[in-house]
N, C-alpha and C. Protein backbone atom coordinates (compact mmCIF):
# COMPACT_ATOMS: atom_id res chain seq x y z
N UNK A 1 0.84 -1.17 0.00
CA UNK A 1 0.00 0.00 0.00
C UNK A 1 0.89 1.24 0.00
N UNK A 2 0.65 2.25 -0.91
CA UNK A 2 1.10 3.80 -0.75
C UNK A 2 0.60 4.55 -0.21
N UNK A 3 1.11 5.34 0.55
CA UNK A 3 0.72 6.28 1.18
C UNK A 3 -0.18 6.76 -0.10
N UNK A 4 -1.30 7.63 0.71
CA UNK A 4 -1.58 8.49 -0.03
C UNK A 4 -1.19 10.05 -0.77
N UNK A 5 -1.87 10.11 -1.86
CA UNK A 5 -1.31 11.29 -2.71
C UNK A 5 -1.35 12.79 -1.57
N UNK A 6 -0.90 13.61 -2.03
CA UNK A 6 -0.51 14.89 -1.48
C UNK A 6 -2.06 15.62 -1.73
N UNK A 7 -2.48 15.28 -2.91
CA UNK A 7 -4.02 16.06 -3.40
C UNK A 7 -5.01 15.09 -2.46
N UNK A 8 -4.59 14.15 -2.15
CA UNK A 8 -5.62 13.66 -1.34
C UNK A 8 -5.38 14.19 0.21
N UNK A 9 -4.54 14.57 0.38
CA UNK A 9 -3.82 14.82 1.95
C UNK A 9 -4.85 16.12 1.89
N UNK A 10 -4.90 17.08 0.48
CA UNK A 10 -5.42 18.38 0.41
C UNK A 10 -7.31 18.18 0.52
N UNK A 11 -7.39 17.56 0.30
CA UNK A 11 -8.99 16.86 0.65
C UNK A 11 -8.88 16.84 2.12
N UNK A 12 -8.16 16.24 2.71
CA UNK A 12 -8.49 15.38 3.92
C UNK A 12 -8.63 17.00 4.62
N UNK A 13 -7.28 18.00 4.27
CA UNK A 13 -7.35 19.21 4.96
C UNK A 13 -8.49 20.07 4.92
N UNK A 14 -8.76 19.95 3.98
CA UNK A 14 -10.09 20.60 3.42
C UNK A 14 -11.49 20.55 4.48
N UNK A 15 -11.69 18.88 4.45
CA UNK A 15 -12.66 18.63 5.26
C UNK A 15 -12.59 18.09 6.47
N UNK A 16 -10.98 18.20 7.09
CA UNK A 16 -11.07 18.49 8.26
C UNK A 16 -11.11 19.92 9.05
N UNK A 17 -11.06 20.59 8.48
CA UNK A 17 -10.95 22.39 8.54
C UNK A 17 -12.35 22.35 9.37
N UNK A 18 -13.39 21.35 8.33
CA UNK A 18 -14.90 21.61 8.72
C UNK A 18 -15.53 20.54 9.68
N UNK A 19 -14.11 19.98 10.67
CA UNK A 19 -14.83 19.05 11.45
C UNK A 19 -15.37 17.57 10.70
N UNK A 20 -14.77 17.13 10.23
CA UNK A 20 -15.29 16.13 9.13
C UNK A 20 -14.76 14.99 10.19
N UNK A 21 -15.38 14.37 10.87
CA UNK A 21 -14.67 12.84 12.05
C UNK A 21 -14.53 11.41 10.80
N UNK A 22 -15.52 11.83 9.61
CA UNK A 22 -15.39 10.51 8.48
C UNK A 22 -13.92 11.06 7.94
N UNK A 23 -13.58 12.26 7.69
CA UNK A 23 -12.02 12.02 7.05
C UNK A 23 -11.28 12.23 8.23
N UNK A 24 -11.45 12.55 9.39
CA UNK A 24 -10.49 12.03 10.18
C UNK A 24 -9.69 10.80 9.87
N UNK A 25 -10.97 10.02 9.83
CA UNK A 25 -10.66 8.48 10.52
C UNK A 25 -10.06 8.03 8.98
N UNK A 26 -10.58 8.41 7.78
CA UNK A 26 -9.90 8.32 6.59
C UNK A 26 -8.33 8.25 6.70
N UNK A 27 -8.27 9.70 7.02
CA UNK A 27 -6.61 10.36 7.29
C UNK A 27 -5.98 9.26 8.14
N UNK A 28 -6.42 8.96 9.10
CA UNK A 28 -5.67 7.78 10.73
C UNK A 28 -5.53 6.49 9.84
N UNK A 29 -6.79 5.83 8.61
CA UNK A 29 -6.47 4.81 8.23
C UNK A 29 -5.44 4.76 7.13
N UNK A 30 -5.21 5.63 6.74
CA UNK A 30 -4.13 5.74 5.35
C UNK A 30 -2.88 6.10 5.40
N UNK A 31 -2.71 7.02 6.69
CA UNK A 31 -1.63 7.30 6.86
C UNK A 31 -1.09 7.11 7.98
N UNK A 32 -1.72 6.04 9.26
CA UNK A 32 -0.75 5.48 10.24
C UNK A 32 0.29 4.74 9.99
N UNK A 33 0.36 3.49 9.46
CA UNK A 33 1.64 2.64 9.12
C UNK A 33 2.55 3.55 8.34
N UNK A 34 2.25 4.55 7.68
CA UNK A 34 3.66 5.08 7.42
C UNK A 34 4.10 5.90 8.47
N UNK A 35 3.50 6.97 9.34
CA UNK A 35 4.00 7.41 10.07
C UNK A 35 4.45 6.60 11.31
N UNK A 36 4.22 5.95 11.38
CA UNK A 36 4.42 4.86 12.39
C UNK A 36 6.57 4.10 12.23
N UNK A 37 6.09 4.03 10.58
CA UNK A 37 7.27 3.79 10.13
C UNK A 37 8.67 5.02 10.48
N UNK A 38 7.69 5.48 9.82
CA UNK A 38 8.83 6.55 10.14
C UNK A 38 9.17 7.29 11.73
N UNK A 39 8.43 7.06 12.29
CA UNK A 39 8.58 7.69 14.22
C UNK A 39 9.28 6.58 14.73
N UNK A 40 9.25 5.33 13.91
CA UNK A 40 10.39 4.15 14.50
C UNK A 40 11.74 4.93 13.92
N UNK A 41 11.61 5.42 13.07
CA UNK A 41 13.22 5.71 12.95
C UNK A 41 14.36 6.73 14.02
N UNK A 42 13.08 7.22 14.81
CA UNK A 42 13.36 7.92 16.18
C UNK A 42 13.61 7.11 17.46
N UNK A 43 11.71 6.53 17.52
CA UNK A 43 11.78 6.03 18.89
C UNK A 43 11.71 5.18 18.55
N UNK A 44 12.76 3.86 19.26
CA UNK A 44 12.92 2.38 18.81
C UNK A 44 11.81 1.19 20.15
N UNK A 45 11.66 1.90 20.65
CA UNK A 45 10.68 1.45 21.24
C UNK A 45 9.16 0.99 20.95
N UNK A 46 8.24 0.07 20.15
CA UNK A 46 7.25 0.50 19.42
C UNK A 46 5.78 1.05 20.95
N UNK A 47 5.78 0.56 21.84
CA UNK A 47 4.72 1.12 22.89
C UNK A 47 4.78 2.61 22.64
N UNK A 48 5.96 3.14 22.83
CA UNK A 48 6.52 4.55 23.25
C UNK A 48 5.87 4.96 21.59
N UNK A 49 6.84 4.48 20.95
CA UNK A 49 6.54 5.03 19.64
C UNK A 49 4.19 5.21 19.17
N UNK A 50 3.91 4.37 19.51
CA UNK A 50 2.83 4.52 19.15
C UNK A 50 1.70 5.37 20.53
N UNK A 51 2.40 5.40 21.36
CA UNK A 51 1.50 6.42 22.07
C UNK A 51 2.21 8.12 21.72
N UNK A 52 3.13 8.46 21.32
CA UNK A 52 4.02 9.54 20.90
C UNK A 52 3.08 9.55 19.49
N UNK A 53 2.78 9.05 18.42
CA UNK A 53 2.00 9.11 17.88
C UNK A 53 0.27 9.15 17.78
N UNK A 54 0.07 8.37 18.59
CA UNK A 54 -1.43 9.02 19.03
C UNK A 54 -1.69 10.52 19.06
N UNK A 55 -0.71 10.73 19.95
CA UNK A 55 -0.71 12.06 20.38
C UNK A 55 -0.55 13.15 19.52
N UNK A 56 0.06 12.72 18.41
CA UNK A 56 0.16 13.43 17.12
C UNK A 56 -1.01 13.94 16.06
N UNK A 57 -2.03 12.54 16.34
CA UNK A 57 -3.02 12.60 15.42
C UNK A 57 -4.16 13.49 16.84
N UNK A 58 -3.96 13.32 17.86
CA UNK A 58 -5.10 14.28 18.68
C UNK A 58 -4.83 15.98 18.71
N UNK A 59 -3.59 15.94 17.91
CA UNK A 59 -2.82 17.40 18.31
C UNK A 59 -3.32 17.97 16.68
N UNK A 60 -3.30 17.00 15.35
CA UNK A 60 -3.85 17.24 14.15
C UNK A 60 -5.80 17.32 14.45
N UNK A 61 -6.04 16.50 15.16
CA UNK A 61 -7.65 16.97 15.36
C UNK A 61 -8.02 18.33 15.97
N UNK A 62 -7.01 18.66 16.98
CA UNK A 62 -7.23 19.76 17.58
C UNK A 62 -6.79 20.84 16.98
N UNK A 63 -6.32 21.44 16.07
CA UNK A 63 -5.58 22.38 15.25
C UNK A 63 -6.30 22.32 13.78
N UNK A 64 -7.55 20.97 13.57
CA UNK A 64 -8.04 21.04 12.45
C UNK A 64 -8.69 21.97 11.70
N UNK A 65 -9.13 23.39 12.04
CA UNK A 65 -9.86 24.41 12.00
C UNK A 65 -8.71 25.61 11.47
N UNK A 66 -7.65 25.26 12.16
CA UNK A 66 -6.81 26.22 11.27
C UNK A 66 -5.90 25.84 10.08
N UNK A 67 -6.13 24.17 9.61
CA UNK A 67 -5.27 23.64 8.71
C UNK A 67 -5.88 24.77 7.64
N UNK A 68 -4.61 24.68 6.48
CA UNK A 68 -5.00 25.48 5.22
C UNK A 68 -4.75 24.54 3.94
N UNK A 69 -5.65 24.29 3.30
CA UNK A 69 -5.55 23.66 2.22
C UNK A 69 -4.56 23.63 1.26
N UNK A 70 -3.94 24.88 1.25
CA UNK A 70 -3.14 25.37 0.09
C UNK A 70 -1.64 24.68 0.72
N UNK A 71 -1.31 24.27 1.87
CA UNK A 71 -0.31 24.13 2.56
C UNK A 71 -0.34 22.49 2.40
N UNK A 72 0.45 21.78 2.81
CA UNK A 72 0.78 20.30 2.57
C UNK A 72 0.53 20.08 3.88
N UNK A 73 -0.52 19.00 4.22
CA UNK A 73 -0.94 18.55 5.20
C UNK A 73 -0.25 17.13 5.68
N UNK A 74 0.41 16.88 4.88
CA UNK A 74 1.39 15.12 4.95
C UNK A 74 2.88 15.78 4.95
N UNK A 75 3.29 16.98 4.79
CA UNK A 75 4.36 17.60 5.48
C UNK A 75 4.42 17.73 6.57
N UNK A 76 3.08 18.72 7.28
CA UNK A 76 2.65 19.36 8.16
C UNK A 76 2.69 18.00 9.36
N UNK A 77 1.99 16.86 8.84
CA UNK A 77 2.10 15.63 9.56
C UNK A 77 3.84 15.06 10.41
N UNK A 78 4.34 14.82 9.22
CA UNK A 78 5.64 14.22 9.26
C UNK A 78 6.33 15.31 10.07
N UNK A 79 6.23 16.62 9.97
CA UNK A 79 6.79 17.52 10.94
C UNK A 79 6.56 17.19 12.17
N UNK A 80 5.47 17.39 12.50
CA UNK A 80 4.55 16.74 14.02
C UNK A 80 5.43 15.57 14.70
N UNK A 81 5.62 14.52 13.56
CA UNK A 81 5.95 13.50 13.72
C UNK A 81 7.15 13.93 14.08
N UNK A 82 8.10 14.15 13.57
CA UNK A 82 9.86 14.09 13.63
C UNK A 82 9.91 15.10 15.10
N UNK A 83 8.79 16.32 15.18
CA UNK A 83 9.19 17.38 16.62
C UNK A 83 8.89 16.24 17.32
N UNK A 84 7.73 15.75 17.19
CA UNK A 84 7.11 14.94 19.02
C UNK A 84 8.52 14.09 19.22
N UNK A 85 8.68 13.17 18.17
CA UNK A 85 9.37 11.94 18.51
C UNK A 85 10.94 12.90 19.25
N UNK A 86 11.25 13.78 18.26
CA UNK A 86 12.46 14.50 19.13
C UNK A 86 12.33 14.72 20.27
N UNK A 87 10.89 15.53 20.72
CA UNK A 87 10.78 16.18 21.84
C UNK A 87 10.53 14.81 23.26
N UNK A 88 10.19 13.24 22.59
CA UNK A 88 10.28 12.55 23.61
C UNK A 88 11.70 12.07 23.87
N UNK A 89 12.38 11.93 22.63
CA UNK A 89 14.06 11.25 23.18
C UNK A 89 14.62 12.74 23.93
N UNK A 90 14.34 14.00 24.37
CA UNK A 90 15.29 14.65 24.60
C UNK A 90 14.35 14.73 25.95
N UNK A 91 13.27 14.36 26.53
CA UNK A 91 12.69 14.27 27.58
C UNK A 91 13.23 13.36 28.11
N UNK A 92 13.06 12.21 27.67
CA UNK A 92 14.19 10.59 28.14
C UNK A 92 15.42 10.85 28.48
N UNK A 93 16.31 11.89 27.73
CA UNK A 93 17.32 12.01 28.10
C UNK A 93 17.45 12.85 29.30
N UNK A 94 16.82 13.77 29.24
CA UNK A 94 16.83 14.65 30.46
C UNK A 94 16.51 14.31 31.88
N UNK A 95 15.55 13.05 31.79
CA UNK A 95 15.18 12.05 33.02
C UNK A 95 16.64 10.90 32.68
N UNK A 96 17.14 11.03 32.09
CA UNK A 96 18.63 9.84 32.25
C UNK A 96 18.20 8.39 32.11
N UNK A 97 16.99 8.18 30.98
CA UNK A 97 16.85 6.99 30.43
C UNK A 97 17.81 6.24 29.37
N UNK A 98 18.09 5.61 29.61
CA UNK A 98 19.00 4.68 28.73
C UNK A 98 18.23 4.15 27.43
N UNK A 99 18.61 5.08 26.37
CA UNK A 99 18.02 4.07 24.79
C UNK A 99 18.40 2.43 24.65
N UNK A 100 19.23 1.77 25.47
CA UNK A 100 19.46 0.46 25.04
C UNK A 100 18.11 0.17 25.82
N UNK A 101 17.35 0.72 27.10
CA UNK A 101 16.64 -0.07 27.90
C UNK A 101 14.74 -0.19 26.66
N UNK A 102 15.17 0.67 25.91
CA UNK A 102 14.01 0.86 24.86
C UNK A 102 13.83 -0.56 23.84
N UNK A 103 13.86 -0.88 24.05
CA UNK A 103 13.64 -2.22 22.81
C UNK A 103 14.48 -1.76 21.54
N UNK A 104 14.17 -2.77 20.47
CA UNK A 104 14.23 -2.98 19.45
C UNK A 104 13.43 -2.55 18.28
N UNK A 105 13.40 -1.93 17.09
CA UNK A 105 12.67 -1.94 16.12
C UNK A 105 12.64 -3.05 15.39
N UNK A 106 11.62 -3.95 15.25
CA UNK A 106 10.97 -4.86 14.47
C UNK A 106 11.30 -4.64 12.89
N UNK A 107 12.21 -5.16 12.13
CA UNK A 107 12.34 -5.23 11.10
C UNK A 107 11.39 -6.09 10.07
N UNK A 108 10.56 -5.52 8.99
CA UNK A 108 9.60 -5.90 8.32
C UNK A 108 10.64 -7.29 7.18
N UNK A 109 10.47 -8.62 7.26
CA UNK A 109 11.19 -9.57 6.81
C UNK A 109 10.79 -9.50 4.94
N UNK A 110 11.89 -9.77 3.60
CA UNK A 110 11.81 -9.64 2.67
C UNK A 110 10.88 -10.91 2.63
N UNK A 111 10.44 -10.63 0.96
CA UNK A 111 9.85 -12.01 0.42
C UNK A 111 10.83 -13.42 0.31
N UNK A 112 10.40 -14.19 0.20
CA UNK A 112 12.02 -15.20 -0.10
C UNK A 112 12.02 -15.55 -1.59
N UNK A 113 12.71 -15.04 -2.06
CA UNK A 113 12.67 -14.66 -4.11
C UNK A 113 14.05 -15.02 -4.22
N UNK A 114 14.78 -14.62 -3.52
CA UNK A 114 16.66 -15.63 -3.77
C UNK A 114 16.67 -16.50 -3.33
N UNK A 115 17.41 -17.39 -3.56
CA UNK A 115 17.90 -18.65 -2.73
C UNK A 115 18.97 -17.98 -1.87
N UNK A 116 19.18 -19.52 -1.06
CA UNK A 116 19.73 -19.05 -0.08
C UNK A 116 21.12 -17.99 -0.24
N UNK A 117 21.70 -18.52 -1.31
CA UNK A 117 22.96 -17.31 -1.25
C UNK A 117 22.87 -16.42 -1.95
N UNK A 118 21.99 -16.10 -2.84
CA UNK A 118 21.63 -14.71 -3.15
C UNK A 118 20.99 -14.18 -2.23
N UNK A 119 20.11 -14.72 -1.13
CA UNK A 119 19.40 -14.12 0.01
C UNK A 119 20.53 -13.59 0.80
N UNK A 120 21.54 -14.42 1.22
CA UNK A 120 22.66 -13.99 2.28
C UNK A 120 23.14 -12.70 1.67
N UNK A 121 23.69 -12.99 0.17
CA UNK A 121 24.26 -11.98 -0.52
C UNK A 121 23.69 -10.70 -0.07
N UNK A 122 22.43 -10.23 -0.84
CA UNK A 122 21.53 -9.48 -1.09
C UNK A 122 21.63 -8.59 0.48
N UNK A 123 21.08 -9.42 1.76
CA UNK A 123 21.32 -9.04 2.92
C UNK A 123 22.28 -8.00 3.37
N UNK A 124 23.61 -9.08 3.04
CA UNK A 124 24.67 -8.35 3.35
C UNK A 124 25.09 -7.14 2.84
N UNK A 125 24.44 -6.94 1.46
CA UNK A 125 24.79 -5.55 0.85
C UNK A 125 23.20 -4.48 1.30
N UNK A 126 22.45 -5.27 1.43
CA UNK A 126 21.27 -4.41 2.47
C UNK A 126 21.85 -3.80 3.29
N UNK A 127 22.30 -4.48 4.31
CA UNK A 127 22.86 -3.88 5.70
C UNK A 127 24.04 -2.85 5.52
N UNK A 128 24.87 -3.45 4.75
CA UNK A 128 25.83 -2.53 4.52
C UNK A 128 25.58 -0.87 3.37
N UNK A 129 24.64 -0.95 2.92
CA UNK A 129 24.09 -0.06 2.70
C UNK A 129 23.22 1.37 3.62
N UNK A 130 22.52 0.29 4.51
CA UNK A 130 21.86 0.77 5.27
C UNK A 130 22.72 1.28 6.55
N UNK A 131 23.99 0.80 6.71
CA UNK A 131 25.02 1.60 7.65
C UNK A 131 25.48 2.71 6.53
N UNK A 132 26.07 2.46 5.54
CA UNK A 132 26.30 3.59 4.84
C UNK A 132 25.33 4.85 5.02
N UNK A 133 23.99 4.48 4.59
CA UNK A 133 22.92 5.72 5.24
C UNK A 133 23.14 6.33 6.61
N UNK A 134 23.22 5.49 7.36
CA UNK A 134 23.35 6.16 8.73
C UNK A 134 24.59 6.49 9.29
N UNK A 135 25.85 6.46 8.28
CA UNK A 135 27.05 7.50 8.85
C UNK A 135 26.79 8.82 7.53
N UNK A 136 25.77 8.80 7.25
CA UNK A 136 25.72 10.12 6.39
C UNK A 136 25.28 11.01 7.25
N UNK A 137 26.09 12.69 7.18
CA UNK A 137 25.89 14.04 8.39
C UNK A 137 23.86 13.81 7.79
N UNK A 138 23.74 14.02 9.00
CA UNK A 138 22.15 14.03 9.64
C UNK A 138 21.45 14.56 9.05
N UNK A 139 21.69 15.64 8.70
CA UNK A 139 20.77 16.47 8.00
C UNK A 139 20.40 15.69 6.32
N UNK A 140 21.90 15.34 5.83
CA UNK A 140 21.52 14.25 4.53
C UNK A 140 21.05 13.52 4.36
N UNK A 141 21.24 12.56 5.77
CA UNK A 141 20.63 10.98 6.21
C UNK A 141 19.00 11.34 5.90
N UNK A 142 18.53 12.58 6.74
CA UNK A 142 16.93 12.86 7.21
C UNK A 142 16.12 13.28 5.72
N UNK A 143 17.18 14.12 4.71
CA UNK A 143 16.52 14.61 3.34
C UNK A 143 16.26 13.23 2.99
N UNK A 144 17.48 12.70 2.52
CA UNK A 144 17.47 11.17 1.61
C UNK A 144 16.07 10.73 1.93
N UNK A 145 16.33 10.26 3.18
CA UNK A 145 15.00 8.90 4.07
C UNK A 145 13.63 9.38 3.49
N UNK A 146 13.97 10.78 4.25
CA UNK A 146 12.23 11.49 3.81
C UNK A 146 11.68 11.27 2.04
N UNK A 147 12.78 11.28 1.19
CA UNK A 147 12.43 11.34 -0.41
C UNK A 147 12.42 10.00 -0.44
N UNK A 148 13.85 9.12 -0.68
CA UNK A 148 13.28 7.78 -0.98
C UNK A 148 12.25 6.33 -0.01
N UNK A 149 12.58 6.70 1.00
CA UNK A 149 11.77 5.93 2.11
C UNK A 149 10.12 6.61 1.95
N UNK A 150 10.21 7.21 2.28
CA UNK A 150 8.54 8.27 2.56
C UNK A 150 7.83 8.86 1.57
N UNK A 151 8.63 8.85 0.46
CA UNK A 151 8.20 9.50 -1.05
C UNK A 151 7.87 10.87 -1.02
N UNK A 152 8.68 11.67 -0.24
CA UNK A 152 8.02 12.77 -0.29
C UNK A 152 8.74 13.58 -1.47
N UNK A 153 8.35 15.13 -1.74
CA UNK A 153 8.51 15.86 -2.93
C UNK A 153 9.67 17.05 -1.94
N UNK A 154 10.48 17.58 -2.51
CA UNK A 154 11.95 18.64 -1.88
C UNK A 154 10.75 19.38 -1.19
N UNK A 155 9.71 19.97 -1.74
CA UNK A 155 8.86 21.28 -1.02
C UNK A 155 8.55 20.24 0.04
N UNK A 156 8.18 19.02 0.34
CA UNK A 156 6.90 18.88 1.13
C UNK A 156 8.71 18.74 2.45
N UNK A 157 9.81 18.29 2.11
CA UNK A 157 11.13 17.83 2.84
C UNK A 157 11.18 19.15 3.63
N UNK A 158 11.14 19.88 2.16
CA UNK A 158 11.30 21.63 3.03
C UNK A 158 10.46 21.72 4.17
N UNK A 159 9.40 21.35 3.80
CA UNK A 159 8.50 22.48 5.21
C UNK A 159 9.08 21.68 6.12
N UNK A 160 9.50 20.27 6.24
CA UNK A 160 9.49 19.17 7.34
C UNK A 160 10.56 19.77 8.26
N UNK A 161 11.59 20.02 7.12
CA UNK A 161 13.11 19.98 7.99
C UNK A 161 13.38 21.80 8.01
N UNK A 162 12.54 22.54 7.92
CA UNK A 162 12.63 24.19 7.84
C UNK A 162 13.44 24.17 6.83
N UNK A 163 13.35 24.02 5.65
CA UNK A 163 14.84 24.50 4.85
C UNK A 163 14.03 25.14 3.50
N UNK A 164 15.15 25.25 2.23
CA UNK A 164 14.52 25.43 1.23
C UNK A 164 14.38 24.42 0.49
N UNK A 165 13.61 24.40 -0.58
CA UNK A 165 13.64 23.21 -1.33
C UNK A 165 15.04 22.98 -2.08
N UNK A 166 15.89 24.01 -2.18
CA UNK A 166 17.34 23.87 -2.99
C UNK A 166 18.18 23.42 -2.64
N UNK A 167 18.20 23.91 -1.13
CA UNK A 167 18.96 23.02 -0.03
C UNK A 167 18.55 21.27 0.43
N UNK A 168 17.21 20.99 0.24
CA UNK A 168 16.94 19.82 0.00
C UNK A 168 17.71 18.98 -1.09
N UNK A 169 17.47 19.55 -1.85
CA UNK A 169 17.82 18.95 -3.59
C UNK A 169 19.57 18.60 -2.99
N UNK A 170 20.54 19.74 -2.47
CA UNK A 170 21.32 19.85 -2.74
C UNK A 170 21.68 18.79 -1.89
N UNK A 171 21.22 18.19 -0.26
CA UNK A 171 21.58 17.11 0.61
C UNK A 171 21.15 15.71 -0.26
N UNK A 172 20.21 15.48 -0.61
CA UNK A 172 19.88 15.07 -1.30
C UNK A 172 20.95 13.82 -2.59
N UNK A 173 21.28 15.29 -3.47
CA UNK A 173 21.92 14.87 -4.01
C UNK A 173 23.96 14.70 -3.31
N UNK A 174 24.14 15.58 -2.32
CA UNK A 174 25.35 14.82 -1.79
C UNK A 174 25.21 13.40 -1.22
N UNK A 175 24.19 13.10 -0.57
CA UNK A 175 24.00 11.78 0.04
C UNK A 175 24.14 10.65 -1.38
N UNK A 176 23.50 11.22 -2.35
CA UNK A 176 23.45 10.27 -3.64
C UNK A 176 24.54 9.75 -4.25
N UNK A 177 25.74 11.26 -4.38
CA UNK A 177 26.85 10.92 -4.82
C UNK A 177 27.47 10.22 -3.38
N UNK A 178 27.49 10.14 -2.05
CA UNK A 178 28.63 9.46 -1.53
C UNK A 178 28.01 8.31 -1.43
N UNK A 179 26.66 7.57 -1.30
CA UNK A 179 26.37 6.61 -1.59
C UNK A 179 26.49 5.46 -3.33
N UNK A 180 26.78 6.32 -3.88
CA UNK A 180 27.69 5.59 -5.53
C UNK A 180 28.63 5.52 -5.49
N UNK A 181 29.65 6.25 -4.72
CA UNK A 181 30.83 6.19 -4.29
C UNK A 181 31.23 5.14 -3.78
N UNK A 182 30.26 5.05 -2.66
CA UNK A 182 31.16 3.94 -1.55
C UNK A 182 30.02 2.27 -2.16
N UNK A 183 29.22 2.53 -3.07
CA UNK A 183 29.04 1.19 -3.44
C UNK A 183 30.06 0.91 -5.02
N UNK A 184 30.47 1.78 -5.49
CA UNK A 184 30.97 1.38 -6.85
C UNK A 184 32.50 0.84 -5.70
N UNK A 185 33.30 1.58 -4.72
CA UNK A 185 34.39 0.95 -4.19
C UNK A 185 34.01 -0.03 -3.56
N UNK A 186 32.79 -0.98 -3.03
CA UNK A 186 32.19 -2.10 -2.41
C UNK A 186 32.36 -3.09 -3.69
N UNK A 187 32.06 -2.66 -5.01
CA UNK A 187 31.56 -3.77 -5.83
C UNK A 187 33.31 -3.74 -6.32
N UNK A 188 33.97 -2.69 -6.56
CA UNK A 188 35.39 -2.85 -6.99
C UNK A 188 36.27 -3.60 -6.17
N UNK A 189 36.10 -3.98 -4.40
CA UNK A 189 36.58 -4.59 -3.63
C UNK A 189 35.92 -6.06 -3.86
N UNK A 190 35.03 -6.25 -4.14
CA UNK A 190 34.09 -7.82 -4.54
C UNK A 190 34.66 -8.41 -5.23
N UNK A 191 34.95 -7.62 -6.80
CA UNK A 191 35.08 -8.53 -7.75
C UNK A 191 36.76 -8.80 -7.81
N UNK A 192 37.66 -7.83 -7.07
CA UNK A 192 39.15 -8.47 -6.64
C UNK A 192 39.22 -9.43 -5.46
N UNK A 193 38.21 -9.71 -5.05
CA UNK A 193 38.05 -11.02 -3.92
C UNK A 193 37.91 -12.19 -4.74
């Protein structure tokens, strides 16, 4: 399932402006598992994570009267999302909770379409990819994720992360080039093995 479109996000704003509880519940069914997805990439905890989100969608019901149509409401979301989840790890920290004592994020398991050693293969350049993402400076790591993970558009990245859309484009595309980088020297180290 895809998230839904941005013109549909502009509906949902529309007629939640006017108190609409049927596109509420529209909005909660279409677009929880992704935000959900994505507030795991904060809080690794899923309890924590999904009451930090609740709270997100009661804070979008309560503010529904001043949404504006013309504005991106699945930006406006994912913002919500990325402040709360910040604003709970820096509460945790400030009470001197330990992130190891938080659980684990539940990794969603592939189809099984390789055999076994193209599966191992495949894995191993998963993971090692996916560390590559996460020693990229933060601000690149967060553009990238948001465009290819979340599908979002540079404007909707912009409103998320306060920036411009140029400056999006531009993290964006550095994350792109050091990620071709360090897989073209991965596959050049492979094939001399």
């Amino acid at each position: 399932m895809n998230i839904a479109s941005s013109e549909q996000f502009a509906v949902w704003s529309d007629r939640l402006n006017k108190s609409d509880e049927k596109a509420f519940a529209e909005l909660f069914e279409h677009s929880y598992d992704f935000m959900f997805a994505y507030i795991t990439k904060y809080i690794f905890c899923r309890d924590s994570a999904r009451d930090v989100l609740q709270d997100v969608y009661i804070k979008v019901w309560n503010i529904r009267e001043s949404l504006d149509s013309d504005k991106s409401l699945k930006a406006l979301m994912y913002q919500m999302v990325r402040n709360s989840a910040l604003n709970h790890l820096r509460d945790r920290k400030d009470k001197n909770i330990s992130l190891d004592s938080v659980g684990e994020y539940e990794h969603q398991t592939e189809p099984e379409i390789f055999d076994l050693y193209d599966k191992q293969e495949a894995n191993t350049l998963h993971n090692q990819i996916q560390d590559w993402i996460n020693e990229l400076p933060e601000r690149q790591r967060e553009a990238f994720e948001l465009s290819r993970y979340e599908g979002m558009s540079h404007q909707e990245i912009a409103e998320v992360m306060d920036l411009k859309p140029r400056t999006v484009n531009n993290h964006i595309v550095l994350a792109l080039n050091n990620l071709r980088k360090r897989l073209d020297d991965y596959r050049a180290k492979s094939v001399v093995i």
